[in-house]
Protein backbone atom coordinates (compact mmCIF):
# COMPACT_ATOMS: atom_id res chain seq x y z
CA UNK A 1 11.83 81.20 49.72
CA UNK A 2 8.00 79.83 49.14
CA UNK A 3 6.59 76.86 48.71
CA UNK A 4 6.77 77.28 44.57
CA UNK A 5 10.45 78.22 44.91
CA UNK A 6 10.73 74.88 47.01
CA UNK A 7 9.48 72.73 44.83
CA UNK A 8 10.95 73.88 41.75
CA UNK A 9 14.52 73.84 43.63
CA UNK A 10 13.67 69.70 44.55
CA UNK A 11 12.72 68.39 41.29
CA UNK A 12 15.53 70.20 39.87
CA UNK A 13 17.73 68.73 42.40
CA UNK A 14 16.49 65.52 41.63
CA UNK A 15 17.38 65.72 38.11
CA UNK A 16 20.80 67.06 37.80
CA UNK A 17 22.77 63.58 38.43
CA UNK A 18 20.69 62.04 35.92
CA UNK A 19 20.95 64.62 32.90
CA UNK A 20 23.12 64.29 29.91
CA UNK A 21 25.49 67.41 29.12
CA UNK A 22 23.85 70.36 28.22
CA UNK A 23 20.42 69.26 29.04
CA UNK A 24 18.02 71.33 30.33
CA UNK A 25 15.09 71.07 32.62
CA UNK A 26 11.58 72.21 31.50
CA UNK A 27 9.45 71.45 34.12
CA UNK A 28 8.85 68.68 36.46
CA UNK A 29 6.43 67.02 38.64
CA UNK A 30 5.54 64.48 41.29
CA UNK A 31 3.99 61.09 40.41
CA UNK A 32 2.23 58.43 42.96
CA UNK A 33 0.91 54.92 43.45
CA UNK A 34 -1.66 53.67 45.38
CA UNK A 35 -5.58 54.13 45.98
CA UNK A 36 -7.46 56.24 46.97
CA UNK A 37 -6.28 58.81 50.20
CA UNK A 38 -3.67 55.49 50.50
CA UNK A 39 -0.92 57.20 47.92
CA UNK A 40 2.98 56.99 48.00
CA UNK A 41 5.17 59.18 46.33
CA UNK A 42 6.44 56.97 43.44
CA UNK A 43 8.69 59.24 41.16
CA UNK A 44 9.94 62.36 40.15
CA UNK A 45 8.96 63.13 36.24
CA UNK A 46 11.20 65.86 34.66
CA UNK A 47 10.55 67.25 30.96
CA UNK A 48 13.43 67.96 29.42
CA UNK A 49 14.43 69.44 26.27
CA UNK A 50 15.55 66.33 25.06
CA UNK A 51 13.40 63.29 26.99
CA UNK A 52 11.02 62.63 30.09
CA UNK A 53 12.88 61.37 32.69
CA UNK A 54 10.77 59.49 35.71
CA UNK A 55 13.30 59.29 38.79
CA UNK A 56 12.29 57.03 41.53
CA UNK A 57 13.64 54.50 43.83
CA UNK A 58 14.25 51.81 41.46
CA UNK A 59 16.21 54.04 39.29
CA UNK A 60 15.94 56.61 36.54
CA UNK A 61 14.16 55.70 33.34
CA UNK A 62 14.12 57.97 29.87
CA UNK A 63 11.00 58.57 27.66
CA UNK A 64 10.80 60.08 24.53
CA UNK A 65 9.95 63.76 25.19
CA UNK A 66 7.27 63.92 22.38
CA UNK A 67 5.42 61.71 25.13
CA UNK A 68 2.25 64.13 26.18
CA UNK A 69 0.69 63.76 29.62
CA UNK A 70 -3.13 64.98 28.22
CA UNK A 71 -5.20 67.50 29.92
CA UNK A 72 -5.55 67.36 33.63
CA UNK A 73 -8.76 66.44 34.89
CA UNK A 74 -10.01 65.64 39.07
CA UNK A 75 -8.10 65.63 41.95
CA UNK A 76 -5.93 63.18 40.33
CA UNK A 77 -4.76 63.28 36.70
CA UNK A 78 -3.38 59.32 35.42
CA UNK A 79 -0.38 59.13 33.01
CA UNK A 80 1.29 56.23 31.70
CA UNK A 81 5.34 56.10 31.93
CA UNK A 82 6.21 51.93 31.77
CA UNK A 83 2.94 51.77 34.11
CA UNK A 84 0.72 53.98 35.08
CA UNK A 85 0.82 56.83 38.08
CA UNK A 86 -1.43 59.59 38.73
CA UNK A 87 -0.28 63.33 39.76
CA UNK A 88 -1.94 65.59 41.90
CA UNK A 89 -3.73 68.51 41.19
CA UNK A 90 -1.29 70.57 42.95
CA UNK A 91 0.93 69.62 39.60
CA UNK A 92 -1.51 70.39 36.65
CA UNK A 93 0.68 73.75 36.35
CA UNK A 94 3.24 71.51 35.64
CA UNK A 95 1.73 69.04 33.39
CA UNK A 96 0.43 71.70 31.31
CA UNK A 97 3.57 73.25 30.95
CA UNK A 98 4.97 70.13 29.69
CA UNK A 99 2.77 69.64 27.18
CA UNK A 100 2.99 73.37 25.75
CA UNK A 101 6.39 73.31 25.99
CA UNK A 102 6.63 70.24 23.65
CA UNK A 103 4.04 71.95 21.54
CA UNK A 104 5.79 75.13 20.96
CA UNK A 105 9.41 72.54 20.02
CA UNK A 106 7.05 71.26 17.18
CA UNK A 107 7.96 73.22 13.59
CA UNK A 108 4.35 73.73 11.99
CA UNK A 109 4.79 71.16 9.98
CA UNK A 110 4.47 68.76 12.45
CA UNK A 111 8.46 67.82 12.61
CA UNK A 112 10.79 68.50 15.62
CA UNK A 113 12.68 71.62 15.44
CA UNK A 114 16.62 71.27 15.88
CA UNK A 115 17.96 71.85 18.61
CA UNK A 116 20.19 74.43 19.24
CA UNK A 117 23.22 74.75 21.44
């Protein structure tokens, strides 16, 4: 197994005590504190088809999943869940995915599509 499959296996790991039934996981990504080269891993933020959920030690928080994390820019790329983190370019993949995924939920008329089950 790689270092893709690895990380993909962890956040989804993460997530699976803290979904509601039937959920499903989009994508997910590592978020940090700190400054400069003096970061800690913070949370774990998973997109779901139904909310963004950031997972860290103080527990697990739930964000409305039209919430968009912007294009990633730098080495680090600063997003705003209750306070603000920034994710490393090793997770722009991810980010990006996010955000398309939510894009391609979106009807054309701007409303959320149903979700189906």
């Amino acid at each position: 197994m790689g270092y893709q499959e690895r990380r993909v296996e962890l956040i989804a790991k993460r997530a699976a005590p803290h979904l509601e039934p039937g959920e499903k996981v989009q994508t997910g990504f590592i978020a940090l504190t700190g400054w400069l080269i003096f970061t800690v891993p913070e949370c774990t933020v998973v997109a779901t088809d139904r909310a963004i959920l950031a997972i860290g030690r103080d527990g697990t928080r739930r964000f409305p999943r039209e919430t968009r994390f912007g294009r990633p820019t730098g080495l680090y790329h600063k997003i705003y869940l209750g306070r603000g983190y920034k994710v490393h370019r090793q997770y722009y993949r991810e980010i990006a995915a996010a955000d398309d995924v939510l894009r391609e939920m979106r009807a054309p008329d701007g409303q959320p599509r149903p979700v189906e089950e």
